[in-house]
PDB file of N, CA and C in Angstrom:
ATOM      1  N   UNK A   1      28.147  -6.894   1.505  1.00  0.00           N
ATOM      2  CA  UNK A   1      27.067  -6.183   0.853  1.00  0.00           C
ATOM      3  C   UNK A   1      27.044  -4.736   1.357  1.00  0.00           C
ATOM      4  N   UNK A   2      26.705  -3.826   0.057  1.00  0.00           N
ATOM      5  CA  UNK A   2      26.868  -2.620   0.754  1.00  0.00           C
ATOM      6  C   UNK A   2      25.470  -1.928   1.501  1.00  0.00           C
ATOM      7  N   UNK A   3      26.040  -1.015   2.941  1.00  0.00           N
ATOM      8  CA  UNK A   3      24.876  -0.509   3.328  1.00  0.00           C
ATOM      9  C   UNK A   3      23.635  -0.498   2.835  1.00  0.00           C
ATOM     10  N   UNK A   4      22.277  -0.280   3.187  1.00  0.00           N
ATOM     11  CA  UNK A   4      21.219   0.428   2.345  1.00  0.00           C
ATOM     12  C   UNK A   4      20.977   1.563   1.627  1.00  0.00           C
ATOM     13  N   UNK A   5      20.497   2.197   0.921  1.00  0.00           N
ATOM     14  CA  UNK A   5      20.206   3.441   1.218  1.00  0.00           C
ATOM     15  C   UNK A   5      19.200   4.073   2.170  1.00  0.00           C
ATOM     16  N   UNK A   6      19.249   5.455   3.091  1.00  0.00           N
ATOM     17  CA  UNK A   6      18.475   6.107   3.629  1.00  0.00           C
ATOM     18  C   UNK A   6      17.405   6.813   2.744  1.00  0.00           C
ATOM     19  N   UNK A   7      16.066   6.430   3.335  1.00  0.00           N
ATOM     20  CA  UNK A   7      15.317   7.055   1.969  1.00  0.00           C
ATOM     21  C   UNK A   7      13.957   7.943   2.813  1.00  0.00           C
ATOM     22  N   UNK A   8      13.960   8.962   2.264  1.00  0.00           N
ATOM     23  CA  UNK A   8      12.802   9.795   2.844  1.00  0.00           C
ATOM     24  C   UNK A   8      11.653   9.879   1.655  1.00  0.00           C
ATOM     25  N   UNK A   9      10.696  10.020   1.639  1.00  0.00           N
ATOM     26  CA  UNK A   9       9.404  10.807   0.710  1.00  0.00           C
ATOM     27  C   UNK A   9       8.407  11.115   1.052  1.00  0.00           C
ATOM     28  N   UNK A  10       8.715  12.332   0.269  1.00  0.00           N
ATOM     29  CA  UNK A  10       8.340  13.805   1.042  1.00  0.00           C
ATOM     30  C   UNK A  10       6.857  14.603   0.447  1.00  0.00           C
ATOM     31  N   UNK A  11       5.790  14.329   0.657  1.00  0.00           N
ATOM     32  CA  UNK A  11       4.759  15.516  -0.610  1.00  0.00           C
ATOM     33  C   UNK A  11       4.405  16.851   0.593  1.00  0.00           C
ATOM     34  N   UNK A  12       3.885  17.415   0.105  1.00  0.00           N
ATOM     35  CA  UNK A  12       3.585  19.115   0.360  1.00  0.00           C
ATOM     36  C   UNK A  12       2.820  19.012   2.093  1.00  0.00           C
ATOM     37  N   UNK A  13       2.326  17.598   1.865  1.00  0.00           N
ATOM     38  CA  UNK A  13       1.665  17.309   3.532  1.00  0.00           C
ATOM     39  C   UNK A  13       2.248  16.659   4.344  1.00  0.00           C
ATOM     40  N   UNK A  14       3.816  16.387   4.176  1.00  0.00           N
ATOM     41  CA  UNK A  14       4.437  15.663   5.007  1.00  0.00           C
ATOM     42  C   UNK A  14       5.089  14.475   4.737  1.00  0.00           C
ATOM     43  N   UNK A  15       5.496  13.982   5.618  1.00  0.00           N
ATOM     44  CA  UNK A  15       6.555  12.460   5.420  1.00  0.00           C
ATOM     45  C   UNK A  15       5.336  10.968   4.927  1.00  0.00           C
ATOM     46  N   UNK A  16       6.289  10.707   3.794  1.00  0.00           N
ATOM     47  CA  UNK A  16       5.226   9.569   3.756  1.00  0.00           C
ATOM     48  C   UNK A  16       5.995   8.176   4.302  1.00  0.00           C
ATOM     49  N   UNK A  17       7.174   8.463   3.948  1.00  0.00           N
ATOM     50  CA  UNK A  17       7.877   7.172   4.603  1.00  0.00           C
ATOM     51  C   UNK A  17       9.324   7.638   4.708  1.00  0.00           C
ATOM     52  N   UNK A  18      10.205   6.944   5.535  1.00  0.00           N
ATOM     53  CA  UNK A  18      11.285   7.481   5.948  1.00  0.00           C
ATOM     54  C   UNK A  18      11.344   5.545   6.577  1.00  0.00           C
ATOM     55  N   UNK A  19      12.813   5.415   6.066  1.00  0.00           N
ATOM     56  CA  UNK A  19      13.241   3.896   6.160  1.00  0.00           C
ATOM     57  C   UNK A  19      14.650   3.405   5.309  1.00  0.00           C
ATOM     58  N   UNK A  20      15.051   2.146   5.214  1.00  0.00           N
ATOM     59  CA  UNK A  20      16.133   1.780   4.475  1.00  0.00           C
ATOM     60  C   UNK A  20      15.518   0.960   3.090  1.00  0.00           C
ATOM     61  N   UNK A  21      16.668   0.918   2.031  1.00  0.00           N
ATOM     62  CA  UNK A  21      15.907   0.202   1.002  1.00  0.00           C
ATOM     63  C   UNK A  21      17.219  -0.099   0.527  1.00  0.00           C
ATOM     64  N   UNK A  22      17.143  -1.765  -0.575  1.00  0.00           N
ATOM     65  CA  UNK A  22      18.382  -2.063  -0.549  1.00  0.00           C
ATOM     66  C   UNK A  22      18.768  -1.566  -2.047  1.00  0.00           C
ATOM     67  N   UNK A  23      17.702  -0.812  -2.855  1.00  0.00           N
ATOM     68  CA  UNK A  23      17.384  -0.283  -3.990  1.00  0.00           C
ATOM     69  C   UNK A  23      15.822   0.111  -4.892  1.00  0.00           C
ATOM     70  N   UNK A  24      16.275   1.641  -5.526  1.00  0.00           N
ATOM     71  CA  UNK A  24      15.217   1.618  -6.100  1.00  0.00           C
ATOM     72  C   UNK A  24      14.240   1.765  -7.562  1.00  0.00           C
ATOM     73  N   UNK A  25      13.287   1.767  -7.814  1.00  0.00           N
ATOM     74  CA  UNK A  25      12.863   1.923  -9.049  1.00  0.00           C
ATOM     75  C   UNK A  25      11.972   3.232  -9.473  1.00  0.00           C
ATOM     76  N   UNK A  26      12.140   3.732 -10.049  1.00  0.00           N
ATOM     77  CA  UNK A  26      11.473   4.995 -10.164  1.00  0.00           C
ATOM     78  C   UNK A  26      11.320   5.247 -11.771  1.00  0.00           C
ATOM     79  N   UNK A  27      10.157   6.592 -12.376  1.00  0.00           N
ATOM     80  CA  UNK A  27      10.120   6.606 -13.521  1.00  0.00           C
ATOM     81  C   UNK A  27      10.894   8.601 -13.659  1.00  0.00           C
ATOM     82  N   UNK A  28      11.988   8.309 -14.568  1.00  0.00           N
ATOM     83  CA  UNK A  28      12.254   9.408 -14.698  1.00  0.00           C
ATOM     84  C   UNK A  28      11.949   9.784 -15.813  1.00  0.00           C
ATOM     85  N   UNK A  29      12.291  11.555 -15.885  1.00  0.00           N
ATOM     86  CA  UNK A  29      12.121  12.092 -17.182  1.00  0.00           C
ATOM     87  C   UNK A  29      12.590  11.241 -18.454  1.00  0.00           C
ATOM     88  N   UNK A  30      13.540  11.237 -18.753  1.00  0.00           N
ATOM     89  CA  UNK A  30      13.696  10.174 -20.065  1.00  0.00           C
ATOM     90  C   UNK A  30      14.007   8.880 -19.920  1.00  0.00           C
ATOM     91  N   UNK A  31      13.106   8.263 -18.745  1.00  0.00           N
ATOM     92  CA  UNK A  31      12.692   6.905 -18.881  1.00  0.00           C
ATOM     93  C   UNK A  31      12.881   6.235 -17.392  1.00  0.00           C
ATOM     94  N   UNK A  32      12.421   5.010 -17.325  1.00  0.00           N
ATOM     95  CA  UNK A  32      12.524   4.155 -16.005  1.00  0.00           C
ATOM     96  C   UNK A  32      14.008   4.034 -15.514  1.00  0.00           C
ATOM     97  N   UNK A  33      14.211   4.311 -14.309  1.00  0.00           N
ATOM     98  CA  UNK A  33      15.632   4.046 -14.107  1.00  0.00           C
ATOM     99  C   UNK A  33      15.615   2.995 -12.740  1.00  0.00           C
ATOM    100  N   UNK A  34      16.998   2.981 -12.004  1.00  0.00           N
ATOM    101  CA  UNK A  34      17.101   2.042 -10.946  1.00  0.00           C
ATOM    102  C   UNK A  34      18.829   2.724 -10.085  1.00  0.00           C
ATOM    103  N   UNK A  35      18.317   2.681  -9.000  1.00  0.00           N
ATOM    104  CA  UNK A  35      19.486   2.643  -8.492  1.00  0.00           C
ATOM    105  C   UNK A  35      19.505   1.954  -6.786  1.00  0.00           C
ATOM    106  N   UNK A  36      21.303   1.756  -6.953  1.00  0.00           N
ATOM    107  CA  UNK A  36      21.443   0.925  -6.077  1.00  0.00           C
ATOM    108  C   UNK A  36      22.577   1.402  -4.623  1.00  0.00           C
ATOM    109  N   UNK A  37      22.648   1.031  -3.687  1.00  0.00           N
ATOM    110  CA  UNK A  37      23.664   1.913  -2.666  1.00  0.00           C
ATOM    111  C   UNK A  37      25.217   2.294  -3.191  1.00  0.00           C
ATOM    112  N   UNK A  38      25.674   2.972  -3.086  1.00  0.00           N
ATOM    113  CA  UNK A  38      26.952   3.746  -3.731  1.00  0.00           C
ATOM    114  C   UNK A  38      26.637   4.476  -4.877  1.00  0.00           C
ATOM    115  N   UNK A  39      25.472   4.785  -5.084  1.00  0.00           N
ATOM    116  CA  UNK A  39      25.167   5.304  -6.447  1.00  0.00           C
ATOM    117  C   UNK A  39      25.744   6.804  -6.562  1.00  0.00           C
ATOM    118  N   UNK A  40      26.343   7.234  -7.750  1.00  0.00           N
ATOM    119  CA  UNK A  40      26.958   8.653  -7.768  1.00  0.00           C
ATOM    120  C   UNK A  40      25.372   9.830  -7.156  1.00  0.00           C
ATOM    121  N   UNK A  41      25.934  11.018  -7.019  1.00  0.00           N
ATOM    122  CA  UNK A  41      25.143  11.157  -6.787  1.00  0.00           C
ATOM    123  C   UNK A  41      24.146  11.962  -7.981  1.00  0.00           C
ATOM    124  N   UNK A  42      22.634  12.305  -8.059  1.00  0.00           N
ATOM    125  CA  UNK A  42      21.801  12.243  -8.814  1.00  0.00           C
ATOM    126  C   UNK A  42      20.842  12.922  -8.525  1.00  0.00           C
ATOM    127  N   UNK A  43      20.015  13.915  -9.674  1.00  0.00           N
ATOM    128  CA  UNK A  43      18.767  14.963 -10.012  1.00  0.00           C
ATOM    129  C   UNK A  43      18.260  14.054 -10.628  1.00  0.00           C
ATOM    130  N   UNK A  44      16.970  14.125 -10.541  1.00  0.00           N
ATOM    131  CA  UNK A  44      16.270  13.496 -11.546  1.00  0.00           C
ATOM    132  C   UNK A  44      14.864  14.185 -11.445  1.00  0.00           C
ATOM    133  N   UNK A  45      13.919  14.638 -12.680  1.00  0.00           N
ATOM    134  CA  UNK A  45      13.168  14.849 -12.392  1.00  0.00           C
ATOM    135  C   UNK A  45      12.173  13.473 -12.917  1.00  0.00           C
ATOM    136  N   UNK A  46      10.895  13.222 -11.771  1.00  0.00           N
ATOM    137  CA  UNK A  46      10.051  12.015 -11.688  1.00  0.00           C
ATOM    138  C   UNK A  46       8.921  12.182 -12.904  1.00  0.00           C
ATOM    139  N   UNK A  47       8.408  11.967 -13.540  1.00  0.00           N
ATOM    140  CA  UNK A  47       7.122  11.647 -14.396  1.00  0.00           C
ATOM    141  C   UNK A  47       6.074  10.364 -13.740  1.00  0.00           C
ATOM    142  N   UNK A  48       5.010  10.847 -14.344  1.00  0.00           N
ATOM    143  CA  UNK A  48       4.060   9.848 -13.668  1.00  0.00           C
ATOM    144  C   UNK A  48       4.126   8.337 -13.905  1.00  0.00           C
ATOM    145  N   UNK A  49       4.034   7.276 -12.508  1.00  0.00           N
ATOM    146  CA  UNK A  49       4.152   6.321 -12.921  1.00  0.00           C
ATOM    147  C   UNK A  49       4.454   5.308 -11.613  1.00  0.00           C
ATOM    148  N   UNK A  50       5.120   4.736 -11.524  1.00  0.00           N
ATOM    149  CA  UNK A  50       5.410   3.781 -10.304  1.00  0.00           C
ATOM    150  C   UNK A  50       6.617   4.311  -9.633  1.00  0.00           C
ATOM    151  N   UNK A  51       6.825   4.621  -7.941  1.00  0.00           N
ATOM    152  CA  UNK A  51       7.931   4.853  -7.311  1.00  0.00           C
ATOM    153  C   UNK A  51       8.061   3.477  -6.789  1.00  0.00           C
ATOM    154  N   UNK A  52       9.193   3.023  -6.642  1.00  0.00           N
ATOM    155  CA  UNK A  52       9.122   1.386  -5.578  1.00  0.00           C
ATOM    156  C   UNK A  52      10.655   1.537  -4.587  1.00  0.00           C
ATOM    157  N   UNK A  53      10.603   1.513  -3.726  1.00  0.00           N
ATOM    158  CA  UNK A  53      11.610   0.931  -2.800  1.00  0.00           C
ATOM    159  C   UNK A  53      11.500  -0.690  -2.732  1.00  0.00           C
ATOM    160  N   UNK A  54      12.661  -0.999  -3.070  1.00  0.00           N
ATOM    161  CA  UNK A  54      12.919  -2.940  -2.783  1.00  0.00           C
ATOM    162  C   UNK A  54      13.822  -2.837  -1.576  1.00  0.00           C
ATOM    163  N   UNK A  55      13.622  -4.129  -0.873  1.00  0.00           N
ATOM    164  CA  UNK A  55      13.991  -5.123  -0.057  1.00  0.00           C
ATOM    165  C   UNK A  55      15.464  -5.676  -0.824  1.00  0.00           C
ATOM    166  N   UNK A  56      15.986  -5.984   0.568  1.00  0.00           N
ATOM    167  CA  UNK A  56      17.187  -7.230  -0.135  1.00  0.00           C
ATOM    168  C   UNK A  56      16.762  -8.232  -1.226  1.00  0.00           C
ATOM    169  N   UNK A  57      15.846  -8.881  -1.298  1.00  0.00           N
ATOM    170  CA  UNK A  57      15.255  -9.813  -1.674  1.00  0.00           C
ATOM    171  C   UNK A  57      14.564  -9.585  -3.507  1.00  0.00           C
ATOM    172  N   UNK A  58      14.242  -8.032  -3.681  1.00  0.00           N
ATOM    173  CA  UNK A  58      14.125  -7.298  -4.615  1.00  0.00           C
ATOM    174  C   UNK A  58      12.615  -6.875  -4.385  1.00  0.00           C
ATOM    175  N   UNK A  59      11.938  -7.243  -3.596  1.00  0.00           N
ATOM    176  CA  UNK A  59      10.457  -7.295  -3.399  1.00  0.00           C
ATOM    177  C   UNK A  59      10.489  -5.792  -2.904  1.00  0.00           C
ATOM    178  N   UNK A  60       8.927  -5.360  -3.066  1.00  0.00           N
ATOM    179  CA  UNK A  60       8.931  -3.610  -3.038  1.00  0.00           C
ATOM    180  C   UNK A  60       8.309  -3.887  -1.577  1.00  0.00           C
ATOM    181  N   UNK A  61       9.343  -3.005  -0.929  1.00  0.00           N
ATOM    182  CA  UNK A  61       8.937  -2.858   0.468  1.00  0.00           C
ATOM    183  C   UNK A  61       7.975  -1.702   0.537  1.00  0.00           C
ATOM    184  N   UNK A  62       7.634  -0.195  -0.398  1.00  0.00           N
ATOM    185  CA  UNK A  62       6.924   0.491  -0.052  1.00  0.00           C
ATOM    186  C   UNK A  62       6.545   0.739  -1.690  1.00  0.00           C
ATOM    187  N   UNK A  63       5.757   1.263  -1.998  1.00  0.00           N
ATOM    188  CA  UNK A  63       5.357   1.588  -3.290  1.00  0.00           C
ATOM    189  C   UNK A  63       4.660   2.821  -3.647  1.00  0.00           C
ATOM    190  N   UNK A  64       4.610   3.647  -4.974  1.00  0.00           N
ATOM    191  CA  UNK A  64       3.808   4.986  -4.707  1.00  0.00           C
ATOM    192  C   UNK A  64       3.561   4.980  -5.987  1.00  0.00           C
ATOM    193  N   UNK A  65       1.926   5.105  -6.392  1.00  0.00           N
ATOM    194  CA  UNK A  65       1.941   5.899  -7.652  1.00  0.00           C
ATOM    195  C   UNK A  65       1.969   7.144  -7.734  1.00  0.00           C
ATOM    196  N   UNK A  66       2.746   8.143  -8.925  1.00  0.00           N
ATOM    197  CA  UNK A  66       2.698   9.736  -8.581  1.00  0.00           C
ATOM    198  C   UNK A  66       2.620  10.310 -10.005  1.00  0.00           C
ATOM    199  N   UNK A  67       2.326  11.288  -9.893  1.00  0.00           N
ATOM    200  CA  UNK A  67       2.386  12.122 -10.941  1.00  0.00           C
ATOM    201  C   UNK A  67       3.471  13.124 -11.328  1.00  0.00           C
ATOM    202  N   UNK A  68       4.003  13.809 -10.770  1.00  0.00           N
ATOM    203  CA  UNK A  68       5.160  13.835 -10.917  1.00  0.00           C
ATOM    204  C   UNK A  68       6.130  14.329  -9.460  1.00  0.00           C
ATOM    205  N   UNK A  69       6.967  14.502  -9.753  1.00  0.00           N
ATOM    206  CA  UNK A  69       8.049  15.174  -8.684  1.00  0.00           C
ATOM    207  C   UNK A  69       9.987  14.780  -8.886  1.00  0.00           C
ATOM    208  N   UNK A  70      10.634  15.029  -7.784  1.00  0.00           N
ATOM    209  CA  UNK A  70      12.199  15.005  -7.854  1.00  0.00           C
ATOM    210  C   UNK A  70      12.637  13.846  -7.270  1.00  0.00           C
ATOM    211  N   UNK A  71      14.041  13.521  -7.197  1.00  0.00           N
ATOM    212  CA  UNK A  71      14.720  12.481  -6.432  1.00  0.00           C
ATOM    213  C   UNK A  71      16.169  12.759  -6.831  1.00  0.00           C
ATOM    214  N   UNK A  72      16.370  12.976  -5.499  1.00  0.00           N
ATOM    215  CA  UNK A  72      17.859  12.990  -5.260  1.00  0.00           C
ATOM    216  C   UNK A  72      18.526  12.163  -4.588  1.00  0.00           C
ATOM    217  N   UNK A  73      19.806  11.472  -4.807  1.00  0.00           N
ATOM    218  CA  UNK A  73      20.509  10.840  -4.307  1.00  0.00           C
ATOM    219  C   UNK A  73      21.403  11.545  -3.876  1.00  0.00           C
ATOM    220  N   UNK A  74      22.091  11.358  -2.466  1.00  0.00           N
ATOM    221  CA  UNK A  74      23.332  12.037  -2.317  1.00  0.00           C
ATOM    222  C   UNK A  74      24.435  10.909  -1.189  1.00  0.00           C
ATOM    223  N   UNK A  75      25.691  10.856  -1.472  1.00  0.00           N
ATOM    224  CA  UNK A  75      26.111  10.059   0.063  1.00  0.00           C
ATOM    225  C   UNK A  75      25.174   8.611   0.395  1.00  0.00           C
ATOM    226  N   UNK A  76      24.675   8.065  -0.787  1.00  0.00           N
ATOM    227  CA  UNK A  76      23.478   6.769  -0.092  1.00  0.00           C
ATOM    228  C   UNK A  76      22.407   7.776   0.627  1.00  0.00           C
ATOM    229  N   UNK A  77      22.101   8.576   0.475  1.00  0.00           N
ATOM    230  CA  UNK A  77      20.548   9.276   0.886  1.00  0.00           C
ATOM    231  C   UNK A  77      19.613   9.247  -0.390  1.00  0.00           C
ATOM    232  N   UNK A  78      18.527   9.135  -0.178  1.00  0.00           N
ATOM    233  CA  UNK A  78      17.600   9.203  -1.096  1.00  0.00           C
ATOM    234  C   UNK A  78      16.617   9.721  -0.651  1.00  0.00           C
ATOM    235  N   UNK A  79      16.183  11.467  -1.442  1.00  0.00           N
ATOM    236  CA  UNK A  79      15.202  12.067  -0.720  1.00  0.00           C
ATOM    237  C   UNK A  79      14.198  11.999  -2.032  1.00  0.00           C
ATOM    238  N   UNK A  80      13.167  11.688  -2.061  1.00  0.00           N
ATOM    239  CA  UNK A  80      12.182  11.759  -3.211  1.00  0.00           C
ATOM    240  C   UNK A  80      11.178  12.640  -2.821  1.00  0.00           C
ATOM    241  N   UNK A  81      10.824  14.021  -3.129  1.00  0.00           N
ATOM    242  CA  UNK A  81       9.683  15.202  -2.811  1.00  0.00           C
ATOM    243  C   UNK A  81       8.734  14.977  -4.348  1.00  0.00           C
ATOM    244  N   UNK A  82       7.621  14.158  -3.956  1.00  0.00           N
ATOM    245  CA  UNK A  82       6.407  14.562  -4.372  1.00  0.00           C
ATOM    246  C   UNK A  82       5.644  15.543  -5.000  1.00  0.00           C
ATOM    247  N   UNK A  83       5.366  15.920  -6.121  1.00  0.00           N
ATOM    248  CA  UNK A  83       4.964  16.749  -6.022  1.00  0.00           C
ATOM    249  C   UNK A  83       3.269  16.936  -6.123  1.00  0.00           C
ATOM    250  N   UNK A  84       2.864  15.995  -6.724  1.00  0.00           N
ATOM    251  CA  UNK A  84       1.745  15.451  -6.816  1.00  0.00           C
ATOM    252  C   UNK A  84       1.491  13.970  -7.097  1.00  0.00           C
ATOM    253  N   UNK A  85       0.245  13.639  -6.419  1.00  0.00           N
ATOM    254  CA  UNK A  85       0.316  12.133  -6.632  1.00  0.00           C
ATOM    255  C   UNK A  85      -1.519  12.118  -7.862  1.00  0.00           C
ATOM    256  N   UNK A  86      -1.467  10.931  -8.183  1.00  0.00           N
ATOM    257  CA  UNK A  86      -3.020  10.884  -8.891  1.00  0.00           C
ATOM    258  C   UNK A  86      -4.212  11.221  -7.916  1.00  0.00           C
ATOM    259  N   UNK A  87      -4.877  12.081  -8.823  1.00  0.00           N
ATOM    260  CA  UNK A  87      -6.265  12.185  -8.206  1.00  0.00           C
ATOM    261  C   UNK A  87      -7.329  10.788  -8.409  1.00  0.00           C
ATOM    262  N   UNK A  88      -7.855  10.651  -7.306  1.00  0.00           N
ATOM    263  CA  UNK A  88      -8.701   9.502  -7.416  1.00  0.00           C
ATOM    264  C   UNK A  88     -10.048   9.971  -8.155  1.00  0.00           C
ATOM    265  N   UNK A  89     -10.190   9.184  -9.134  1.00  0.00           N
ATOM    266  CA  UNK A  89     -11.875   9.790  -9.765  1.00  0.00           C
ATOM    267  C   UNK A  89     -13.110   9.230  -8.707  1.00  0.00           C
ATOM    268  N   UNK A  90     -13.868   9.903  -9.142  1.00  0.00           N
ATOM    269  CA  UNK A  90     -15.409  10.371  -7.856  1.00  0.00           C
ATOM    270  C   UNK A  90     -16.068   8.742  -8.471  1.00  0.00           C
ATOM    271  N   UNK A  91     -16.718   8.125  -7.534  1.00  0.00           N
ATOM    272  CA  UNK A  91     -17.200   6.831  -7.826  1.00  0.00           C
ATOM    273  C   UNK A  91     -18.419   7.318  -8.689  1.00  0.00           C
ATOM    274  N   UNK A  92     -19.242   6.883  -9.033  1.00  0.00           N
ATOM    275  CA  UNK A  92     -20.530   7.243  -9.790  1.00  0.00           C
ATOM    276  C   UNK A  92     -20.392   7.471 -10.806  1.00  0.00           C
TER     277      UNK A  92
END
């Protein structure tokens, strides 16, 4: 089985997670995609929606809803920068 990928994500305030993943799911510009370790490497710009890192197992080891931002793959690295995530609406 091949390595993991190395995966960082990144928003304007810092690291949100930094870890291995054995693949992931993300929503790109023209549509949901997936990738897996050896993947060529890859731009993508993110649209709002679900980020997921999976487990061997396929289960999402970390999860993010966002609004939009980038993801790059390079060498099995995966850096995903944030650029905004949803605003939470005011209770009341």
């Amino acid at each position: 089985m091949p390595e993991p990928i190395r995966c960082r994500v990144v928003t304007q305030t810092g690291l949100l997670f930094e870890g291995r993943a054995a693949g992931i799911r993300a929503p790109g510009y023209e549509g949901g995609f997936g990738v897996k370790p050896r993947h060529a490497p890859y731009l993508v710009q993110l649209e709002p929606g679900r980020l997921a890192l999976l487990g061997e197992d396929g289960s999402e080891r970390f999860g993010l809803d966002l609004e939009h931002g980038y993801l790059i793959i390079a060498a099995d690295e995966c850096t995903v920068l944030v650029d905004s995530l949803p605003s939470e609406e005011p209770a009341g």
